[in-house]
Protein backbone atom coordinates (compact mmCIF):
# COMPACT_ATOMS: atom_id res chain seq x y z
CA UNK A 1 19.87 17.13 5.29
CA UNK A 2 16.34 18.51 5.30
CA UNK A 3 14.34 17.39 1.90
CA UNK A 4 12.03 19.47 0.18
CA UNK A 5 9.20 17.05 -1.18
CA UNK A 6 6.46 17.27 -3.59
CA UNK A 7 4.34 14.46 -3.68
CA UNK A 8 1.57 14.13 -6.31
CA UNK A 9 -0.70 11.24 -5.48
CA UNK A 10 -4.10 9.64 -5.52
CA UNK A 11 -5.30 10.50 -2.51
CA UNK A 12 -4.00 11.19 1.19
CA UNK A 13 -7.34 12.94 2.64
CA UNK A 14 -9.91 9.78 1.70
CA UNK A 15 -9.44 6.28 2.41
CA UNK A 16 -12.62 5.32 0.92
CA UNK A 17 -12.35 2.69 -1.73
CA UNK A 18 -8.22 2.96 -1.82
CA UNK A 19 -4.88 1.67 0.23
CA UNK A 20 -3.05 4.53 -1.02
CA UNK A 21 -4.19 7.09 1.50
CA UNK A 22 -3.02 4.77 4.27
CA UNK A 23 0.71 4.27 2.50
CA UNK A 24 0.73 8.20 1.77
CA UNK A 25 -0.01 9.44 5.40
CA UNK A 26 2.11 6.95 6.99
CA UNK A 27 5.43 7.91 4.38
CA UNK A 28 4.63 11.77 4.76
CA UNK A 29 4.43 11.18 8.53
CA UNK A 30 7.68 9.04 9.11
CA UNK A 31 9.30 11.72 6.61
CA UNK A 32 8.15 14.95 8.82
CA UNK A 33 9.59 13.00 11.83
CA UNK A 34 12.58 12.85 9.95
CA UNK A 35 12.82 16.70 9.73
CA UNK A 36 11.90 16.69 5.98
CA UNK A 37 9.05 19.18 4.28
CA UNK A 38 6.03 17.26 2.55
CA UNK A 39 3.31 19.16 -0.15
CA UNK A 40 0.81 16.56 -0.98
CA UNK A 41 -1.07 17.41 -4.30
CA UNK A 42 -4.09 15.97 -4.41
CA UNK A 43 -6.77 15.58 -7.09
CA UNK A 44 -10.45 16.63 -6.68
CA UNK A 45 -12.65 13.84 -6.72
CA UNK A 46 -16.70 13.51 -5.97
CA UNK A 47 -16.04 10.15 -4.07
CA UNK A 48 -13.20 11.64 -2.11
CA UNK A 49 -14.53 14.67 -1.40
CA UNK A 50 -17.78 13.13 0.37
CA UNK A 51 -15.73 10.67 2.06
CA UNK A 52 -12.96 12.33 3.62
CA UNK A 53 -11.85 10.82 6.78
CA UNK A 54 -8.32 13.07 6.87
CA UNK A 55 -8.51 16.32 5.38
CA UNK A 56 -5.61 18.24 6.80
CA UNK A 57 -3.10 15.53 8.03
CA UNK A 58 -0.79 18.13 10.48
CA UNK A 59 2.79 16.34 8.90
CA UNK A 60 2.72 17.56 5.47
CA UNK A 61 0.70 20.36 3.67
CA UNK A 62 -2.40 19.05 1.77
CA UNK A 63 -3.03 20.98 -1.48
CA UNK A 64 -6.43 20.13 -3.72
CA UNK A 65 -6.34 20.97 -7.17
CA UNK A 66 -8.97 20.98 -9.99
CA UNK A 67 -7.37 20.52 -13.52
CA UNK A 68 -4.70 19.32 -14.69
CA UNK A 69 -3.58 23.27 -15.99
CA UNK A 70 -3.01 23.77 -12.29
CA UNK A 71 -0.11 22.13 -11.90
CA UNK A 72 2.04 24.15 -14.25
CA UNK A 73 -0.05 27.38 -13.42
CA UNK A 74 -0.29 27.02 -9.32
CA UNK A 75 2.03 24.37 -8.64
CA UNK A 76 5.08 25.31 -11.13
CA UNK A 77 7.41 26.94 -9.04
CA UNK A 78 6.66 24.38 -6.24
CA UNK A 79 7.82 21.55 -8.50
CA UNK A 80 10.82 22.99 -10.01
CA UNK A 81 12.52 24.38 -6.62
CA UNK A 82 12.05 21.15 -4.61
CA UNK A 83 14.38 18.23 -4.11
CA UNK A 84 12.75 15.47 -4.11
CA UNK A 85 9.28 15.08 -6.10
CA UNK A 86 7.12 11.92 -6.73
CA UNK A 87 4.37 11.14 -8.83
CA UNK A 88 2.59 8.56 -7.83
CA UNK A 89 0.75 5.24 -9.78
CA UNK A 90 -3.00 6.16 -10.66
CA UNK A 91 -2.82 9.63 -10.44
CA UNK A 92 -5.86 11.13 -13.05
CA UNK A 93 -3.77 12.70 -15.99
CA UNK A 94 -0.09 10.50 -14.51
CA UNK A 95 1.36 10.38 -17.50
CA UNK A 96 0.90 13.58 -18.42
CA UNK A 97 1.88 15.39 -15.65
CA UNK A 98 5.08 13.22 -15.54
CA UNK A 99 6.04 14.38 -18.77
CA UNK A 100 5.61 18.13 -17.03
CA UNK A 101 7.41 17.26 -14.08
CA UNK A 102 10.83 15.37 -15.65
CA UNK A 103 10.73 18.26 -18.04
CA UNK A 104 10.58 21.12 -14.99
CA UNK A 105 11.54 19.70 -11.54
CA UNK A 106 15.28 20.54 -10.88
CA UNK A 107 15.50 18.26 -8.38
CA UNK A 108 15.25 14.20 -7.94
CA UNK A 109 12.03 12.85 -9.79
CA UNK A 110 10.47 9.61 -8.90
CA UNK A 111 7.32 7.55 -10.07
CA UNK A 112 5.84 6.03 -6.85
CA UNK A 113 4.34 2.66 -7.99
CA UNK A 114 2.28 1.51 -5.54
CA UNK A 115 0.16 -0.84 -7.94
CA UNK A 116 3.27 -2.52 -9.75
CA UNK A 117 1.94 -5.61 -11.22
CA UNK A 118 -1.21 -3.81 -12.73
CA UNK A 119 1.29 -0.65 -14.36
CA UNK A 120 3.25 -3.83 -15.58
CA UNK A 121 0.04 -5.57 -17.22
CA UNK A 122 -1.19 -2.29 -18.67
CA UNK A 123 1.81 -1.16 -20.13
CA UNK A 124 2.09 -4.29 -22.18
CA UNK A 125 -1.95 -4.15 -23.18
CA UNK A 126 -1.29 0.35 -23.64
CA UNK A 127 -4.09 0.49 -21.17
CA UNK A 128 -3.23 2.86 -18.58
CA UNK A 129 -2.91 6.29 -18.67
CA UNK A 130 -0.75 7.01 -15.13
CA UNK A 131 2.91 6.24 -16.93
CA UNK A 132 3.61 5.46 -20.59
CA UNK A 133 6.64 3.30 -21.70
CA UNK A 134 8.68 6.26 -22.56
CA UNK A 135 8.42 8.22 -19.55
CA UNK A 136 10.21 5.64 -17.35
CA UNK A 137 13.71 6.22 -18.28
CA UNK A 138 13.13 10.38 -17.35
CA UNK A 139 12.33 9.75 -13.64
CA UNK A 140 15.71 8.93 -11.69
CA UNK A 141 13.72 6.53 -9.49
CA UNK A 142 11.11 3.71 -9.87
CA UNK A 143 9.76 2.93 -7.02
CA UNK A 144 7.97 -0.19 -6.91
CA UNK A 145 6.00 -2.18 -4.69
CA UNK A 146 6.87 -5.23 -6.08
CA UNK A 147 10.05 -6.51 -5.79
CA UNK A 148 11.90 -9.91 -7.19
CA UNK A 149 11.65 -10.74 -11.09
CA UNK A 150 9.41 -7.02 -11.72
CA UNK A 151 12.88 -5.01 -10.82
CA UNK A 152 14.53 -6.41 -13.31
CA UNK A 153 11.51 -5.74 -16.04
CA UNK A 154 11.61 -2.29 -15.04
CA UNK A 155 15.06 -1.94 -16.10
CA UNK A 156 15.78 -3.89 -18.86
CA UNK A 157 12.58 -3.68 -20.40
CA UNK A 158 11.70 0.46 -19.27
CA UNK A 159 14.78 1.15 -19.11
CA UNK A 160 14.72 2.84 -15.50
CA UNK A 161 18.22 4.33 -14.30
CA UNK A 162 17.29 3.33 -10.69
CA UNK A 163 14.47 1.28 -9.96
CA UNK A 164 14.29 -0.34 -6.34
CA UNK A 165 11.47 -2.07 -4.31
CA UNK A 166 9.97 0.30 -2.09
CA UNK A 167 7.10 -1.97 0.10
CA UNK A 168 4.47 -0.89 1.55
CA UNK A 169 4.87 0.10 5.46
CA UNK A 170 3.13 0.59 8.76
CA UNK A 171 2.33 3.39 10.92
CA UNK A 172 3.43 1.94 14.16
CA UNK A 173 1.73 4.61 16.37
CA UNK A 174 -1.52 3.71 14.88
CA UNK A 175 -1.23 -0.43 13.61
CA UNK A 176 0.00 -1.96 17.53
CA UNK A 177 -1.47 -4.52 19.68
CA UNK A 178 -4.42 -2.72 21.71
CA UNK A 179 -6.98 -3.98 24.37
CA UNK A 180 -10.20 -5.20 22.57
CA UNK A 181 -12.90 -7.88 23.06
CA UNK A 182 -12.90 -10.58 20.53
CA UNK A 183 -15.33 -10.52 18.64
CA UNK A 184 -14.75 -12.76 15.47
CA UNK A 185 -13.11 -16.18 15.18
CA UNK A 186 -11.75 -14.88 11.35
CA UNK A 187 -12.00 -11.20 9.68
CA UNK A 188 -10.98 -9.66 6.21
CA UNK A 189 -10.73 -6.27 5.30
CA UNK A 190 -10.23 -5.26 1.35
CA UNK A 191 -12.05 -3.64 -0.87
CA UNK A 192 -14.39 -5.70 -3.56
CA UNK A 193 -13.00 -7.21 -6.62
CA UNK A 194 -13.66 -9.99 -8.89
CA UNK A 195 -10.28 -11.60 -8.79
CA UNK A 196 -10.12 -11.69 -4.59
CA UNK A 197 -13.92 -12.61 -4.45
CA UNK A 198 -13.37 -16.06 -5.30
CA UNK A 199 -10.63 -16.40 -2.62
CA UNK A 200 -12.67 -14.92 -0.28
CA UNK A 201 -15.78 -17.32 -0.49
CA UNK A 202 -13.36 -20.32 -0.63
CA UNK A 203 -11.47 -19.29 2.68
CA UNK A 204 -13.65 -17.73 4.70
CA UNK A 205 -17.16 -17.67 3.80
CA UNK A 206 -17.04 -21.04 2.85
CA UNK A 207 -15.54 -22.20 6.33
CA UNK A 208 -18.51 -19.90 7.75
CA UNK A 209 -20.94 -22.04 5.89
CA UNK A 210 -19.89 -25.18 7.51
CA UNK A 211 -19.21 -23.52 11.30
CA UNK A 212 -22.43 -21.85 11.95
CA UNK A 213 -21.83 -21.16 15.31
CA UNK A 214 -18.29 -19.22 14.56
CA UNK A 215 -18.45 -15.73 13.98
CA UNK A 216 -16.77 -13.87 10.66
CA UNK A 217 -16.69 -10.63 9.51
CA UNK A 218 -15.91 -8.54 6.31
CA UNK A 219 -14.63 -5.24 5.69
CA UNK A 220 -14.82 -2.91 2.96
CA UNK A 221 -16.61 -1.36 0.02
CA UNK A 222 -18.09 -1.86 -3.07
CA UNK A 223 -19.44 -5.59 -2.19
CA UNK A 224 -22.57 -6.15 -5.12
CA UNK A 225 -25.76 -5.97 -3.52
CA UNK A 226 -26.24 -9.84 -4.74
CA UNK A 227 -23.58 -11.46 -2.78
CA UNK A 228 -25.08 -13.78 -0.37
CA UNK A 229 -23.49 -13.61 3.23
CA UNK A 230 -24.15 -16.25 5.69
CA UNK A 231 -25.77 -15.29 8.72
CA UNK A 232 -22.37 -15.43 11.36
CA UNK A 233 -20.65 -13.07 8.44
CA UNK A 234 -20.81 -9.93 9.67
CA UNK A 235 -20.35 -6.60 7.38
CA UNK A 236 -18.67 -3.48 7.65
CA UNK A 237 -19.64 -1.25 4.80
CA UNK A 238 -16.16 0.91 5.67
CA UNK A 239 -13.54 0.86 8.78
CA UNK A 240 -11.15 4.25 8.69
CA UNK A 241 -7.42 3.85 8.90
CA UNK A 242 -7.50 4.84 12.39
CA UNK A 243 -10.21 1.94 13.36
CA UNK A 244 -7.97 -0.79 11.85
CA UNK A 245 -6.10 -1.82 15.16
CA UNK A 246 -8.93 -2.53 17.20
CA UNK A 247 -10.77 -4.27 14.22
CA UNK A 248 -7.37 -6.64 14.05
CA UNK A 249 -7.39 -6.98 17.94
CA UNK A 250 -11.03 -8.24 17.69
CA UNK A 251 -10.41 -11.38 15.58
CA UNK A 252 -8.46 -14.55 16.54
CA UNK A 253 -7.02 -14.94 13.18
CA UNK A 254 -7.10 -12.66 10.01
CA UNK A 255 -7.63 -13.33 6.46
CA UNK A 256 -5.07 -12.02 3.48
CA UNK A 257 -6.10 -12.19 0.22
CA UNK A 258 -3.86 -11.23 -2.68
CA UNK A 259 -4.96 -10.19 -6.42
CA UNK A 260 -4.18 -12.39 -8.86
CA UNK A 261 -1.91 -10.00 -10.66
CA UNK A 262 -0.09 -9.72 -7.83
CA UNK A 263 -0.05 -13.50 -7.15
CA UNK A 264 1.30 -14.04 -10.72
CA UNK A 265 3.93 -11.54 -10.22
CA UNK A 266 5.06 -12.40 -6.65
CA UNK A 267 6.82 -10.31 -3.78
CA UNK A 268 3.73 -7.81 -3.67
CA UNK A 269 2.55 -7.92 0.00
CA UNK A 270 -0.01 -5.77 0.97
CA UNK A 271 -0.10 -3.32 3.42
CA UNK A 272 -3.09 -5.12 5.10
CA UNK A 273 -0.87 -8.07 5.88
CA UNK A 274 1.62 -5.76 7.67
CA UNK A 275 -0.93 -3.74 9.62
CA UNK A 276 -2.22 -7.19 10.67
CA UNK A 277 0.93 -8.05 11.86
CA UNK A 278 1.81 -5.45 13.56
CA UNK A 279 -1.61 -5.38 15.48
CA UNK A 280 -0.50 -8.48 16.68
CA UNK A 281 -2.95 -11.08 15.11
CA UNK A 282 -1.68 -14.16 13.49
CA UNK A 283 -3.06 -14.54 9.81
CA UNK A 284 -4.24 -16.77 7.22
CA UNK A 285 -3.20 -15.65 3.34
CA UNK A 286 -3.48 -17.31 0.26
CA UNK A 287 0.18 -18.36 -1.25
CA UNK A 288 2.01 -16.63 -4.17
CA UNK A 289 5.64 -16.53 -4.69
CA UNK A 290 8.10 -14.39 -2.80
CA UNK A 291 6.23 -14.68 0.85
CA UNK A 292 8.56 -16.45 2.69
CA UNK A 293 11.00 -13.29 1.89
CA UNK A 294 8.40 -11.37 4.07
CA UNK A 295 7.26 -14.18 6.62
CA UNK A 296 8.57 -17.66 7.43
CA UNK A 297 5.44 -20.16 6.61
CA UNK A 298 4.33 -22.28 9.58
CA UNK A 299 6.17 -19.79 11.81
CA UNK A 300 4.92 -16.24 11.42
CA UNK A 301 2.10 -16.80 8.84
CA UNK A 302 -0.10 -19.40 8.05
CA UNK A 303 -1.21 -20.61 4.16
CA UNK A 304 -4.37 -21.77 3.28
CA UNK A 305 -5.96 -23.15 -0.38
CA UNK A 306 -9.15 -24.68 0.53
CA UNK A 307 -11.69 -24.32 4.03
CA UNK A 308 -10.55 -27.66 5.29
CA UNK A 309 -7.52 -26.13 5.81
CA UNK A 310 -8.77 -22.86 7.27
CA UNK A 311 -11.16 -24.89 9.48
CA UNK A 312 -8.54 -27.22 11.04
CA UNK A 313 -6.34 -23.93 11.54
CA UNK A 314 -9.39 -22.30 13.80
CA UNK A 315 -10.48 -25.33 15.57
CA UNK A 316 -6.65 -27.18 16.33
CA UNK A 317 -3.92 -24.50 17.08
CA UNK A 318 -3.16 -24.04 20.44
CA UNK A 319 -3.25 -20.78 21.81
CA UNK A 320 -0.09 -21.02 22.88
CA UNK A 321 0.61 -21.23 19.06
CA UNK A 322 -1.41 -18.88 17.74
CA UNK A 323 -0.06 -16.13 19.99
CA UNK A 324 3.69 -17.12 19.04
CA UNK A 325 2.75 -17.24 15.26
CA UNK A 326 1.34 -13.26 15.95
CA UNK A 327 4.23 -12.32 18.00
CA UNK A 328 7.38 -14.00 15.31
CA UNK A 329 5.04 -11.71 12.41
CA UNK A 330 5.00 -8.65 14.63
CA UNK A 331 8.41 -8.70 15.14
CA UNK A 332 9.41 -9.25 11.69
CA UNK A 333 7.52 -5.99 10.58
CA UNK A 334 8.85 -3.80 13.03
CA UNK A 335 12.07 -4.92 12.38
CA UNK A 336 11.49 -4.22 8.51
CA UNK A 337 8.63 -2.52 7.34
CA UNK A 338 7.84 0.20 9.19
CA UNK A 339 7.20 4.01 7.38
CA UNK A 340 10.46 5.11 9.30
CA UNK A 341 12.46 2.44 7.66
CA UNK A 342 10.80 3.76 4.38
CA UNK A 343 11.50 6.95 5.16
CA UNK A 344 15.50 5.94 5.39
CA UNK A 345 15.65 3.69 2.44
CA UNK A 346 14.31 7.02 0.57
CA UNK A 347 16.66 9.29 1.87
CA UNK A 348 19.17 6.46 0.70
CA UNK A 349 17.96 6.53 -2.80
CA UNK A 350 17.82 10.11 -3.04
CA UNK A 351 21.36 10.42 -2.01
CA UNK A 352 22.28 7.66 -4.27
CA UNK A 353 20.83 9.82 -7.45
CA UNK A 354 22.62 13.19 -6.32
CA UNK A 355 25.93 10.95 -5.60
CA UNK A 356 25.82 9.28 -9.25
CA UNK A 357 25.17 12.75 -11.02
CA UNK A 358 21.27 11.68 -12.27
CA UNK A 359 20.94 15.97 -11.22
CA UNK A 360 23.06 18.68 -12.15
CA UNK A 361 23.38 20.22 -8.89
CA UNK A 362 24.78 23.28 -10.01
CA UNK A 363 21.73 23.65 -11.90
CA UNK A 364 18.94 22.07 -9.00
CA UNK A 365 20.07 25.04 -7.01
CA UNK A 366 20.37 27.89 -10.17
């Protein structure tokens, strides 16, 4: 059955300073393979507009609006005719234009949360503005990218009809194993915050300090000016989604680092980890709880807490190892996480909400 899908979200056009562009392109691509139509609605934004690395993706139609009046006044009929449509977590004006959609869309409606354990910390502080407490219940789907314990918050706390873990996913056209020289013993790619910086001095700068003749690298944007790099740390102000394979393919081993919300919560991986994966490079991440429901530890992903361990991981596995680690993780993903499988488990949970009456049919096709 072909879907007609509205997606409102951050950003699909501009990667700059955001993962949801990469999760967006690689959903509304897997879902045009599928034979399903996509509308993106996108959101005007200064840093967005001068930084657009994808303005007209060819799988799904890319719309830019202005104000929030345009989505009842240009986007209205759009909304209420289609299927399927999704609002997604940080969206300027969410909540408000959730409360528009529930009330007009005569199809399934879904909030797309793909910063779960931050919408669960603000919604207990009442400092977000994407999705308020009382427009949970109206959307027939959560979808979160957290799963374990935060499911169960969702819907005994929110009181969500239908909330299910919906991870992140890979583009497997564009996140493989590809020819490259190697340039760096360890890389990381994220963009700057507070919480991460910390990990990211103790597990890779850190090790840089004391291996002066290794080479490092970071990715990504935002860094303060006053952050001092060691000499082998090389920078990369920012790398484009389609740049990200051969970046992986360069290093012998890649860092993940994982906000602390998201520690605290557990079962959030990141889509970094799987595009790392997937590329084929084994990796080094920080611990949190729910990991080993992703990768096995020791077998396709390696933990660190301190730079004696990352050191002793660079300078003592085999290669034989480290290649074996990469391959176990690659094959895990594909098996699990690509945007195809997302794709599926969407159609699934669509069906699911048309099968349990959440929609008056009748009335979706009035």
């Amino acid at each position: 059955m072909k879907l007609d899908i509205v997606i409102v979200g951050l950003a699909i056009t501009s990667s700059w300073g955001n993962g949801h562009a990469t999760t967006y392109r690689a959903l509304a691509k897997a879902l045009y393979d599928r034979g399903h139509s996509v509308t993106f609605l996108e959101r005007e934004a200064p840093w967005y507009q001068e930084n657009r690395d994808f303005p007209a993706p060819p799988y799904c139609r890319t719309i830019n609006y202005s104000t929030l009046k345009d989505i009842p006044s240009r986007f209205g009929q759009l909304i209420a005719d289609a299927d399927l449509v999704i609002v997604g977590s940080y969206v300027p004006d969410g909540a408000i234009i959730g409360e528009w959609v529930t009330s007009h869309a005569r199809g399934v409606t879904a909030f797309y949360d793909i910063d779960t354990p931050v919408t669960l910390s603000g919604l207990q502080k009442g400092k977000i503005d994407y999705i308020v407490p009382s427009l949970i219940p109206r959307f027939d789907l959560y979808l979160s990218f957290t799963g374990g314990p935060a499911l169960d918050l969702i819907q005994n706390r929110y009181g969500s009809p239908r909330v299910r873990a919906f991870y992140c996913a890979i583009d497997p056209s564009m996140h493989r194993p590809i020819e490259a020289t190697t340039k760096w013993d360890l890389g990381y790619i994220g963009t700057y915050s507070d919480d991460r910086q910390v990990t990211l001095d103790k597990l890779l700068m850190e090790p840089a300090r004391r291996m002066q003749n290794w080479n490092f690298v970071v990715a990504g944007s935002k860094y303060p000016r006053e952050i001092s790099w060691p000499d082998n740390v090389g920078r990369i102000e920012h790398l484009a989604p389609g740049s990200h394979a051969e970046f992986y393919c360069s290093q012998n081993y890649t860092l993940n680092i994982t906000r602390s919300n998201m520690i605290e919560m557990g079962y959030s991986p990141s889509v970094r980890l799987f595009e790392a994966a997937a590329c084929g490079v084994p990796i080094i991440s920080d611990n949190w709880p729910g990991i080993d429901e992703f990768f096995m530890p020791g077998e396709e992903i390696l933990i660190a807490d301190k730079p004696e361990t990352v050191i002793d991981i660079l300078r003592n596995i085999s290669e034989e190892s480290r290649h074996g680690i990469a391959a176990r993780a690659r094959k895990r993903v594909m098996q699990n996480h690509t945007a195809q499988h997302r794709a599926r488990e969407l159609e699934t949970y669509y069906h699911q909400v048309i099968d349990r009456g959440y929609v008056d049919q009748t009335e979706a096709v009035a």
